[in-house]
N, C-alpha and C. Protein backbone atom coordinates (compact mmCIF):
# COMPACT_ATOMS: atom_id res chain seq x y z
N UNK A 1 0.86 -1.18 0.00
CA UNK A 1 0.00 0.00 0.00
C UNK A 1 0.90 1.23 0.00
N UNK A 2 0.77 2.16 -0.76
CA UNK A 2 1.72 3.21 -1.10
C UNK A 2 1.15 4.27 -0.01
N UNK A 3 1.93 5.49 -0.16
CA UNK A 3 1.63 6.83 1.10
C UNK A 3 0.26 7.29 0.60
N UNK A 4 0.07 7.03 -0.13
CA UNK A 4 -1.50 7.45 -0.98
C UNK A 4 -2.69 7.31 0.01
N UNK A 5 -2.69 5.68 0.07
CA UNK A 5 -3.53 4.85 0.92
C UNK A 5 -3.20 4.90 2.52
N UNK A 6 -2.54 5.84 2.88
CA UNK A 6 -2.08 5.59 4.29
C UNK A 6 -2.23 6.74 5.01
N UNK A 7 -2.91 6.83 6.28
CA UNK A 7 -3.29 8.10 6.81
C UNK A 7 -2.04 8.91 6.86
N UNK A 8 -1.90 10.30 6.70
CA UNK A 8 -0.70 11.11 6.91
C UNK A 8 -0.39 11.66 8.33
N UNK A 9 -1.28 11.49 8.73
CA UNK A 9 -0.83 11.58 10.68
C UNK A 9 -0.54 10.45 10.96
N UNK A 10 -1.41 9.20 11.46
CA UNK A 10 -0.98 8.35 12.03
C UNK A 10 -0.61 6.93 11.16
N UNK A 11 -0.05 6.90 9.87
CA UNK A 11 0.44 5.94 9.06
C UNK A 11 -0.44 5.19 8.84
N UNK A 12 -1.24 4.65 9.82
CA UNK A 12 -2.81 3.38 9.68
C UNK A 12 -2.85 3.84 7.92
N UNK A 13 -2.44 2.15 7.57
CA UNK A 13 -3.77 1.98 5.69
C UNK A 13 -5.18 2.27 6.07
N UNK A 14 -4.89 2.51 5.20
CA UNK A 14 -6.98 3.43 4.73
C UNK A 14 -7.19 2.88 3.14
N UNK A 15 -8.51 2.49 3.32
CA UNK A 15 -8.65 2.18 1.80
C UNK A 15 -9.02 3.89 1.25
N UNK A 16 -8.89 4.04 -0.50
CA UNK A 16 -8.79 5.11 -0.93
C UNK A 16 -9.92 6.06 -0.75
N UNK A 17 -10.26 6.95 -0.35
CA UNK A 17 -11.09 7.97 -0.44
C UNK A 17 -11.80 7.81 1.28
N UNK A 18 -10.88 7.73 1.84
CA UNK A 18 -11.46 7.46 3.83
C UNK A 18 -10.97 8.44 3.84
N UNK A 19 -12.14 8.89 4.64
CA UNK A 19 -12.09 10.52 5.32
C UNK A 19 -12.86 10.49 6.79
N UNK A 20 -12.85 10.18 8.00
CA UNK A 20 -11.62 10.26 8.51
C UNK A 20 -10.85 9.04 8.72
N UNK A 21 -9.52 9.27 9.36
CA UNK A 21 -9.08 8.10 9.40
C UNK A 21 -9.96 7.43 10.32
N UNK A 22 -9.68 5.90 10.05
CA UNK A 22 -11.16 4.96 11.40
C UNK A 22 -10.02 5.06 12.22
N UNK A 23 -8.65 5.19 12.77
CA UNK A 23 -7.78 4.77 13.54
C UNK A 23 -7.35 5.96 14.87
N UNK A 24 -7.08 6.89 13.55
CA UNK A 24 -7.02 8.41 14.65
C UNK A 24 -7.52 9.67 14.62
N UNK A 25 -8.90 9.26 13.58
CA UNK A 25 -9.73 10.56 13.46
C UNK A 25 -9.34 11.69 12.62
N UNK A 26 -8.42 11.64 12.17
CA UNK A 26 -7.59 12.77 11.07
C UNK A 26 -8.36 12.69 10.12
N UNK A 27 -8.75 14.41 9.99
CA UNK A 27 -9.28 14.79 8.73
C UNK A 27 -8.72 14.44 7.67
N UNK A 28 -6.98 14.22 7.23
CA UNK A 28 -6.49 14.26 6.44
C UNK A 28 -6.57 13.12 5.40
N UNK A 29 -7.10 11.81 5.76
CA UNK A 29 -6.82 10.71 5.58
C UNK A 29 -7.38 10.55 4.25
N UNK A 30 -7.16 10.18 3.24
CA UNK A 30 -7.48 9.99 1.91
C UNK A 30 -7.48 11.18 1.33
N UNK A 31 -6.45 12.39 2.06
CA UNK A 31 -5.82 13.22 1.57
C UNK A 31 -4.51 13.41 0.88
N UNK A 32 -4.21 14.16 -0.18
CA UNK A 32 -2.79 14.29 -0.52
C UNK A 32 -2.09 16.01 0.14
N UNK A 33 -1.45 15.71 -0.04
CA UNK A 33 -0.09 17.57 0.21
C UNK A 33 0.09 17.83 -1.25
N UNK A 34 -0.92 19.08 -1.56
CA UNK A 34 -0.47 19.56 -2.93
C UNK A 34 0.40 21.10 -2.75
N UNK A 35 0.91 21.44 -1.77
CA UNK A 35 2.13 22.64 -1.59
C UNK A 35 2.34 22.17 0.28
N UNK A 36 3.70 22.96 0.13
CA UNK A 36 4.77 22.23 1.71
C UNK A 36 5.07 23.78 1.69
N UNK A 37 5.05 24.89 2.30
CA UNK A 37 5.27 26.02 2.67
C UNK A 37 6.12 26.36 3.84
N UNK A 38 7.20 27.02 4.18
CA UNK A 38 7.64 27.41 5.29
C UNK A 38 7.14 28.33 5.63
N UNK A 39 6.55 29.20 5.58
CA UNK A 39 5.61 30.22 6.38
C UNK A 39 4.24 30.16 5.52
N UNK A 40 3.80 30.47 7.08
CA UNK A 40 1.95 30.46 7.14
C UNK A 40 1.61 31.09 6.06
N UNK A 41 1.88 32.20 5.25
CA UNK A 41 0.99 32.94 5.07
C UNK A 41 1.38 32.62 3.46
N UNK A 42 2.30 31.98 3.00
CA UNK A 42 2.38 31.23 1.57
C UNK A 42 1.49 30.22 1.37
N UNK A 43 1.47 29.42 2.88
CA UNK A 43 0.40 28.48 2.93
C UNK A 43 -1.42 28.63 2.55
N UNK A 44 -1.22 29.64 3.15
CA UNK A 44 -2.44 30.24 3.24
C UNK A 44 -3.02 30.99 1.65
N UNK A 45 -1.77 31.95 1.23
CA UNK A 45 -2.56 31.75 -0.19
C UNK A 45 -2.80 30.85 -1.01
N UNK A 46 -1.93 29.47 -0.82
CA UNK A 46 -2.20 28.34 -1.79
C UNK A 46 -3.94 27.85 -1.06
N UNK A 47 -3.81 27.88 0.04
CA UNK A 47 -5.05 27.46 0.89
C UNK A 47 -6.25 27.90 -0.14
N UNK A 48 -6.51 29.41 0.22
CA UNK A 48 -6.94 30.43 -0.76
C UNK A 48 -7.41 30.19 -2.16
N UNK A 49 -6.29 30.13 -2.87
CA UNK A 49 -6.52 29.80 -4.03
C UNK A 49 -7.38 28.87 -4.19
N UNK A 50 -7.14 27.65 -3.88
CA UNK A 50 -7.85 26.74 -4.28
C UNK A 50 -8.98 26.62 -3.29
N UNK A 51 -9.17 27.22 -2.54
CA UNK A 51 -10.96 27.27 -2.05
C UNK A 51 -11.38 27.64 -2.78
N UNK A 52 -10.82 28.82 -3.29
CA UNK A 52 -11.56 29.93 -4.22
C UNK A 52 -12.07 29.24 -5.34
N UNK A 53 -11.28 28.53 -5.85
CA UNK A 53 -11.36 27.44 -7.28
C UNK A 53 -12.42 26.10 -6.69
N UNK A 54 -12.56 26.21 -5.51
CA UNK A 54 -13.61 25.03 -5.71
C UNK A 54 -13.22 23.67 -4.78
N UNK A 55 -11.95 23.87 -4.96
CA UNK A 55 -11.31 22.82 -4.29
C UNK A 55 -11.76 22.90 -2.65
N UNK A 56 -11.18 21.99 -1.86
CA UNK A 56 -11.61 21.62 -0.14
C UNK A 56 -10.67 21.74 0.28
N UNK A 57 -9.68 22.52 0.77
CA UNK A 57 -8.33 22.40 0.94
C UNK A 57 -8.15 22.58 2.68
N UNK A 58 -7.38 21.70 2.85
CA UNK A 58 -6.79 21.82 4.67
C UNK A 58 -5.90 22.15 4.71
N UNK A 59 -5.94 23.15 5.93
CA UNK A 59 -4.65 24.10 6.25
C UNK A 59 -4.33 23.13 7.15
N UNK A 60 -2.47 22.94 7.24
CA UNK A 60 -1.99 21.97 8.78
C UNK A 60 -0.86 22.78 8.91
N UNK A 61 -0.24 22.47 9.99
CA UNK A 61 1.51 22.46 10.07
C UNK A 61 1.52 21.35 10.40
N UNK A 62 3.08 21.03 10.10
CA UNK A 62 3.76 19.36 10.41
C UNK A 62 4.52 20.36 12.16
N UNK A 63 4.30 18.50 12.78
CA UNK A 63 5.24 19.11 13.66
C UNK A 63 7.37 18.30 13.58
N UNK A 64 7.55 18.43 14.67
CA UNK A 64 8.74 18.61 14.23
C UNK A 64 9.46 16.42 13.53
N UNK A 65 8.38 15.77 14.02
CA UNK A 65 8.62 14.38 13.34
C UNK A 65 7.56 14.65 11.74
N UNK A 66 7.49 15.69 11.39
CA UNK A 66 6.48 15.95 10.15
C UNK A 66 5.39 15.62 9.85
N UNK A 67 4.41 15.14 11.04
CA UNK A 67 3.47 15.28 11.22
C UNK A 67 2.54 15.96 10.77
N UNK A 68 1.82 16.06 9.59
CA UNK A 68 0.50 17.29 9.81
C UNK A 68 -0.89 17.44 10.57
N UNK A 69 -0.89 18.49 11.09
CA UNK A 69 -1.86 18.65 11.78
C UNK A 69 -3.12 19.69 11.34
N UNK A 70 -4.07 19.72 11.24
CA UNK A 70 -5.08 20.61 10.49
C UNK A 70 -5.17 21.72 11.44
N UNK A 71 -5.29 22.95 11.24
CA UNK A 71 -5.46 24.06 11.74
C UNK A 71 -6.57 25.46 11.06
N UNK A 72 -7.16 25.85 11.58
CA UNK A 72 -8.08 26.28 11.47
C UNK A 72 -7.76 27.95 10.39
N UNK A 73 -7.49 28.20 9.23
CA UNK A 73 -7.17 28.79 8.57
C UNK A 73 -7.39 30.67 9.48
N UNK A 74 -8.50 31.06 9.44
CA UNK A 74 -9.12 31.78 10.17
C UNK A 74 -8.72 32.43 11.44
N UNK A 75 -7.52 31.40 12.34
CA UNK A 75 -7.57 31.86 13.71
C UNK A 75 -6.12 31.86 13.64
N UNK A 76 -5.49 32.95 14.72
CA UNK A 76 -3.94 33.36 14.53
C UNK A 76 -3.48 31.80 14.99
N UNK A 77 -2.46 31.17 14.53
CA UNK A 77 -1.63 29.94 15.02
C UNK A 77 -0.47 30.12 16.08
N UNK A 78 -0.52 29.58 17.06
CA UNK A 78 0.04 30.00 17.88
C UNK A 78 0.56 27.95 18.46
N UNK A 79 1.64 27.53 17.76
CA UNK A 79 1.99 26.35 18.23
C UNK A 79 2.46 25.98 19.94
N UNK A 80 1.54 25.03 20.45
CA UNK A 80 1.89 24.94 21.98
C UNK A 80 1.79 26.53 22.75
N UNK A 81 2.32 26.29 23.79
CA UNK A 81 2.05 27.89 24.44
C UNK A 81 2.71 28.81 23.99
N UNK A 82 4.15 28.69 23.44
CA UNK A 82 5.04 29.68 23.17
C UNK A 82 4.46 31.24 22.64
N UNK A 83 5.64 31.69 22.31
CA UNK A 83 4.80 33.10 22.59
C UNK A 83 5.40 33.23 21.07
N UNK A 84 6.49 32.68 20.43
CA UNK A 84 6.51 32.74 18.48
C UNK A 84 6.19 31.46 18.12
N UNK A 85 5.46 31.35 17.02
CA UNK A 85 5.81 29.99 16.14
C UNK A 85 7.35 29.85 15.69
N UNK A 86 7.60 28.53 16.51
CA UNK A 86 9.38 28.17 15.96
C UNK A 86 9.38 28.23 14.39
N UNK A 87 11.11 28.45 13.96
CA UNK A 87 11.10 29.01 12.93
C UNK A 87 11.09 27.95 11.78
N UNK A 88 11.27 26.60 12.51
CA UNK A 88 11.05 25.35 11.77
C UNK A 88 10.23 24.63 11.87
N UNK A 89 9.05 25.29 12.14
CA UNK A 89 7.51 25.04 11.83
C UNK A 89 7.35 25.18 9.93
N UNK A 90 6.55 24.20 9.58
CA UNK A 90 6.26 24.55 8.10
C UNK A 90 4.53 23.96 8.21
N UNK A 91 4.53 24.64 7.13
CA UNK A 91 2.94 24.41 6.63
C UNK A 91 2.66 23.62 5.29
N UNK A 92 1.72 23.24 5.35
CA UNK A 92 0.98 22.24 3.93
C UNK A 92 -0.47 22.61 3.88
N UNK A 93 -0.85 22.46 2.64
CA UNK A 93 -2.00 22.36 1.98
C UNK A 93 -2.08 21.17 1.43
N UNK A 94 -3.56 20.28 2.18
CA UNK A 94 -4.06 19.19 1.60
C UNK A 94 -5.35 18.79 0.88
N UNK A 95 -5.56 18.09 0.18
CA UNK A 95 -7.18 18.24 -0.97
C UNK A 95 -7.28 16.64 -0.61
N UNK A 96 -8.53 16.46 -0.53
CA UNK A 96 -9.12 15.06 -0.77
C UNK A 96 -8.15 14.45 -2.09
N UNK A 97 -7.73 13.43 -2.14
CA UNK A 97 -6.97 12.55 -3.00
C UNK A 97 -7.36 12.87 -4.82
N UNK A 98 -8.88 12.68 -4.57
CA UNK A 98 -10.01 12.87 -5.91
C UNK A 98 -9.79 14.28 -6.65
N UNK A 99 -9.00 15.72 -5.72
CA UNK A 99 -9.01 16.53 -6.18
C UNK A 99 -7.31 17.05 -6.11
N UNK A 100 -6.66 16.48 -5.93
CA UNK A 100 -5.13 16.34 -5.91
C UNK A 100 -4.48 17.03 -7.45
N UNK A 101 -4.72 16.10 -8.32
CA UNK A 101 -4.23 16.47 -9.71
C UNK A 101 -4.79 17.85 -10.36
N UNK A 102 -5.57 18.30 -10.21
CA UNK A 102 -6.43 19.56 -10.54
C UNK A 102 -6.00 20.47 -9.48
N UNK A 103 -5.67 20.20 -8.48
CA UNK A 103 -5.16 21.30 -7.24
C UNK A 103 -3.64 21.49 -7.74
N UNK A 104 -2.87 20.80 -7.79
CA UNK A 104 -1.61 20.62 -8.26
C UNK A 104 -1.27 21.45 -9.78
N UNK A 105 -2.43 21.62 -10.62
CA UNK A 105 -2.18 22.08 -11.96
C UNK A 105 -3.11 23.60 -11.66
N UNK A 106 -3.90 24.10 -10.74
CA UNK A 106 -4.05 25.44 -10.29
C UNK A 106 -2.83 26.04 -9.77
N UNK A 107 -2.22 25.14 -8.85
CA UNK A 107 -1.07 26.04 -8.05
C UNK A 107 0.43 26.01 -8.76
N UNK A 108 0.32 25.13 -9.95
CA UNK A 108 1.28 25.24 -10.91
C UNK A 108 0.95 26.48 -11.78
N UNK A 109 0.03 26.53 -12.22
CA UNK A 109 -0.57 27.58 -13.20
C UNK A 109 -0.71 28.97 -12.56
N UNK A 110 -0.63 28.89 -11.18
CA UNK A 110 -0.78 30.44 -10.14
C UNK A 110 0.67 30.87 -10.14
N UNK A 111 1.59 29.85 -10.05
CA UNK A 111 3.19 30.33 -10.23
C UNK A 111 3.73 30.21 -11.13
N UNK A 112 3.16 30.16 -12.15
CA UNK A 112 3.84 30.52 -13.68
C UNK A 112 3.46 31.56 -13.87
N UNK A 113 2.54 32.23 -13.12
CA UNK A 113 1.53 33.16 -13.82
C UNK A 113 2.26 34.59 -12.82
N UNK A 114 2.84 34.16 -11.97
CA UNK A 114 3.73 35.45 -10.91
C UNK A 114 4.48 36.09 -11.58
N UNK A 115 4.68 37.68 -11.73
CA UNK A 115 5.80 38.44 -12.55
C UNK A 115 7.30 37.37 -11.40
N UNK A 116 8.20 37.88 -12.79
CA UNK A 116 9.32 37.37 -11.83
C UNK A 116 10.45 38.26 -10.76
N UNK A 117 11.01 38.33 -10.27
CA UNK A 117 11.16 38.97 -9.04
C UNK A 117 12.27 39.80 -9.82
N UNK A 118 12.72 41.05 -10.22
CA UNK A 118 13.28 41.69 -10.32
C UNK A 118 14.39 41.62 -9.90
N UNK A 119 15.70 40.97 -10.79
CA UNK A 119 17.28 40.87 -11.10
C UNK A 119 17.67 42.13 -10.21
């Protein structure tokens, strides 16, 4: 069974299109990672984008064994009590499996489409 079929929090196989996992309740599960972001707020426009387009997209951060965890797009993130998000916190955007390839060719097509950063 490939990473496809396998919850992305807690590894448990999932047959294809299980939402949540039956093992540890993760939204993510018969989800893919169509962008890996180091800061929130890159995350968040890929997030963006593809709501906007239709897509279902989950905001997470991984934690530091790369874990993702879903987080609530909407509300400031504030990992554990600390008073900054550590700086090796990263973020992902995930789509139901079914909408993976079409999410992947929006957020390809959103960064081709960026002027390029001035030499």
């Amino acid at each position: 069974m490939d990473s496809a079929h396998q919850c992305p929090s807690c590894g448990a196989p999932i047959a294809a299109g299980t939402a949540p996992c039956p093992r540890c309740g993760s939204l993510l599960a018969g989800a893919r990672s169509v962008a890996v972001e180091p800061m929130r707020q890159e995350a968040l426009l890929a997030f963006s984008l593809l709501e906007s387009a239709g897509m279902h997209p989950v905001l997470t951060y991984q934690d530091d064994s790369g874990v993702p965890h879903p987080i609530d797009p909407e509300e400031p993130f504030m990992r554990g009590g600390g008073l900054i998000v550590p700086v090796t916190t990263t973020f992902a955007v995930y789509v139901p499996e079914s909408e993976a390839d079409e999410s992947e060719k929006i957020l390809e097509d959103a960064r081709a489409s960026q002027p390029e950063a001035d030499a």
